[in-house]
C-alpha atoms as a PDB file:
ATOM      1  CA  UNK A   1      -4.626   5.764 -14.275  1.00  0.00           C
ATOM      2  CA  UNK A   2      -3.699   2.008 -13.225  1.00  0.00           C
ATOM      3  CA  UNK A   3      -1.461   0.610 -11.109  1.00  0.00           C
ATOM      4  CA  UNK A   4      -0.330  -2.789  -9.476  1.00  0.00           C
ATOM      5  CA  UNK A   5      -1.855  -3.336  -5.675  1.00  0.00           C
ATOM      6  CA  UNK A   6      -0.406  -5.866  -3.877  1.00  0.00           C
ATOM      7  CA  UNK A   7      -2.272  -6.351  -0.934  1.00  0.00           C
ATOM      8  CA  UNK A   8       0.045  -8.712   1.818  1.00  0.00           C
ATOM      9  CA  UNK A   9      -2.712  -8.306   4.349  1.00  0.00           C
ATOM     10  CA  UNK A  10      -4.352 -11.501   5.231  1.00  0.00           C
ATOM     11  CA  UNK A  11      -4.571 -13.539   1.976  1.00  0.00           C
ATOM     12  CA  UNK A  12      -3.084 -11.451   0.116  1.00  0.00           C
ATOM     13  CA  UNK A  13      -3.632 -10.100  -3.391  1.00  0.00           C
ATOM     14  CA  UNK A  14      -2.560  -8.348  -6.526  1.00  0.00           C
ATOM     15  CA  UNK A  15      -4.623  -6.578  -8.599  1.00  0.00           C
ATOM     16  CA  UNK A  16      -4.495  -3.351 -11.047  1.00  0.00           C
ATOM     17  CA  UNK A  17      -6.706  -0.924  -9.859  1.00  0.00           C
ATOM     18  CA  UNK A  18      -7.614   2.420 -11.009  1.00  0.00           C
ATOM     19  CA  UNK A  19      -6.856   5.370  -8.955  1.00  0.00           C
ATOM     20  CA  UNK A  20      -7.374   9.615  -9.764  1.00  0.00           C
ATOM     21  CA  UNK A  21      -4.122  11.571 -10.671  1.00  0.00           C
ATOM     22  CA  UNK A  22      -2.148  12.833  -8.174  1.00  0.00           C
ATOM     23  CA  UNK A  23      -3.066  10.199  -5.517  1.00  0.00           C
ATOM     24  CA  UNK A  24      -0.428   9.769  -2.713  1.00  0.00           C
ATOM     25  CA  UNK A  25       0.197   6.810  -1.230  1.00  0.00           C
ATOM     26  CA  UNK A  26      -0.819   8.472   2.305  1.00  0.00           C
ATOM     27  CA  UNK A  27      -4.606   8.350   0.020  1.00  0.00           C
ATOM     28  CA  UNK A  28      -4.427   4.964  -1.614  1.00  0.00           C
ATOM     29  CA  UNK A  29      -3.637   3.245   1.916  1.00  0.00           C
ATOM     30  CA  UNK A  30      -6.107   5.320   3.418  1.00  0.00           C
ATOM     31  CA  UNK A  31      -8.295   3.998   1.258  1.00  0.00           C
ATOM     32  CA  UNK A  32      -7.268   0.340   1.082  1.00  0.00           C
ATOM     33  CA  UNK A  33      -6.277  -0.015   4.692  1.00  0.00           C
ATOM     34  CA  UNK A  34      -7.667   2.247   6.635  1.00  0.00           C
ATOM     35  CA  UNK A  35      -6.859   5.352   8.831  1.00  0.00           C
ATOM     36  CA  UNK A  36      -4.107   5.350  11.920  1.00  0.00           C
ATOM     37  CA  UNK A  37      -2.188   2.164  11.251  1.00  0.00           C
ATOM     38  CA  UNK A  38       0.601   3.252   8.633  1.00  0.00           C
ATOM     39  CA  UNK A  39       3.067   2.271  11.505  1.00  0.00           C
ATOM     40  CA  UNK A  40       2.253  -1.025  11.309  1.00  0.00           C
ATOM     41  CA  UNK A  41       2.870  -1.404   7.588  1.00  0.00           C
ATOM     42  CA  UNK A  42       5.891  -1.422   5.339  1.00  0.00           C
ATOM     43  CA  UNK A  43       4.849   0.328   2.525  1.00  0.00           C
ATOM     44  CA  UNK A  44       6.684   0.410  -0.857  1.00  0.00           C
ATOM     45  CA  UNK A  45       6.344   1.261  -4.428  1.00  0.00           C
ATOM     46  CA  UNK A  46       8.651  -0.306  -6.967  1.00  0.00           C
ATOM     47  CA  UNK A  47      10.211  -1.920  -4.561  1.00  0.00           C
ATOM     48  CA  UNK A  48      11.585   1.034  -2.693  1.00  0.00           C
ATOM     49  CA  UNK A  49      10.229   1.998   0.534  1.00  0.00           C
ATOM     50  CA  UNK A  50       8.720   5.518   0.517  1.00  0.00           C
ATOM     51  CA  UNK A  51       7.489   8.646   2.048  1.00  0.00           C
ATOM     52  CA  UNK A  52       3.776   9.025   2.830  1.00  0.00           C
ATOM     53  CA  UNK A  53       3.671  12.388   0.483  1.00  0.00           C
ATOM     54  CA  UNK A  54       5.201  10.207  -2.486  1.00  0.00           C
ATOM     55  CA  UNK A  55       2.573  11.254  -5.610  1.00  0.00           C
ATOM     56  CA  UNK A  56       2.114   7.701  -7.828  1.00  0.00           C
ATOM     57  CA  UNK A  57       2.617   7.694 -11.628  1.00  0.00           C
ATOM     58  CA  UNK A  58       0.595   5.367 -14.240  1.00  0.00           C
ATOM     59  CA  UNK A  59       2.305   1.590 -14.277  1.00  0.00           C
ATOM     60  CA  UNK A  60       3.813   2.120 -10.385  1.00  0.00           C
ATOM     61  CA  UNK A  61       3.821  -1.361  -8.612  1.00  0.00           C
ATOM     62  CA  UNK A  62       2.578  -0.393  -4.900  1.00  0.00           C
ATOM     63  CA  UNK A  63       2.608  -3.291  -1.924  1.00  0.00           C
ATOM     64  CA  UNK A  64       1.466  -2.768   1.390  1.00  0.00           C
ATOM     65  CA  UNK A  65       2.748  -5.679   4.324  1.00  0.00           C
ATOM     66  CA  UNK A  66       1.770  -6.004   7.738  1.00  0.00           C
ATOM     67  CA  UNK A  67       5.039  -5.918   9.808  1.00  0.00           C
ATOM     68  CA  UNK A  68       2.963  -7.328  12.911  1.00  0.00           C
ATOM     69  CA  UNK A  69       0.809 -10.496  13.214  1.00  0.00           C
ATOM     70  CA  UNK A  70      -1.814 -10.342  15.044  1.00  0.00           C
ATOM     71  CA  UNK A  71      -2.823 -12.999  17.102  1.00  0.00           C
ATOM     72  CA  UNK A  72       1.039 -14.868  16.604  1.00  0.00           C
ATOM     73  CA  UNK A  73       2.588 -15.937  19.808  1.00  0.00           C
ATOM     74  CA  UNK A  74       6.109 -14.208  20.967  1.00  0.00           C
END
């Protein structure tokens, strides 16, 4: 099934990308992202922030931002 990946990570991006039925979005940042560093994310789909467990459905609009800059001064 497809859905809208918008990636705010660096340069940023949106694409749609395929993913397998019943994929969580725990999975699909797994994936995209990597393991361990969901806490430095904000993580929503359709605009609404949501729990790890959430399952995604065809046409779901999922973006992933980096709440911490690396390297920016305090």
């Amino acid at each position: 099934m497809k859905i809208l990946f918008i990636n705010n990570d660096g340069a940023g991006f949106a694409n749609h990308i395929d993913i397998e039925a019943d994929t969580t979005v725990q999975s699909l940042f797994n994936q995209r992202i990597g393991e361990g560093r969901e806490s430095n994310y904000l993580i929503r789909v359709n605009r609404q922030p949501v729990s790890s467990d959430q399952i995604l459905v065809e046409g779901d609009r999922v973006s992933i931002t980096p709440t911490k800059i690396e390297g920016a001064a305090s």
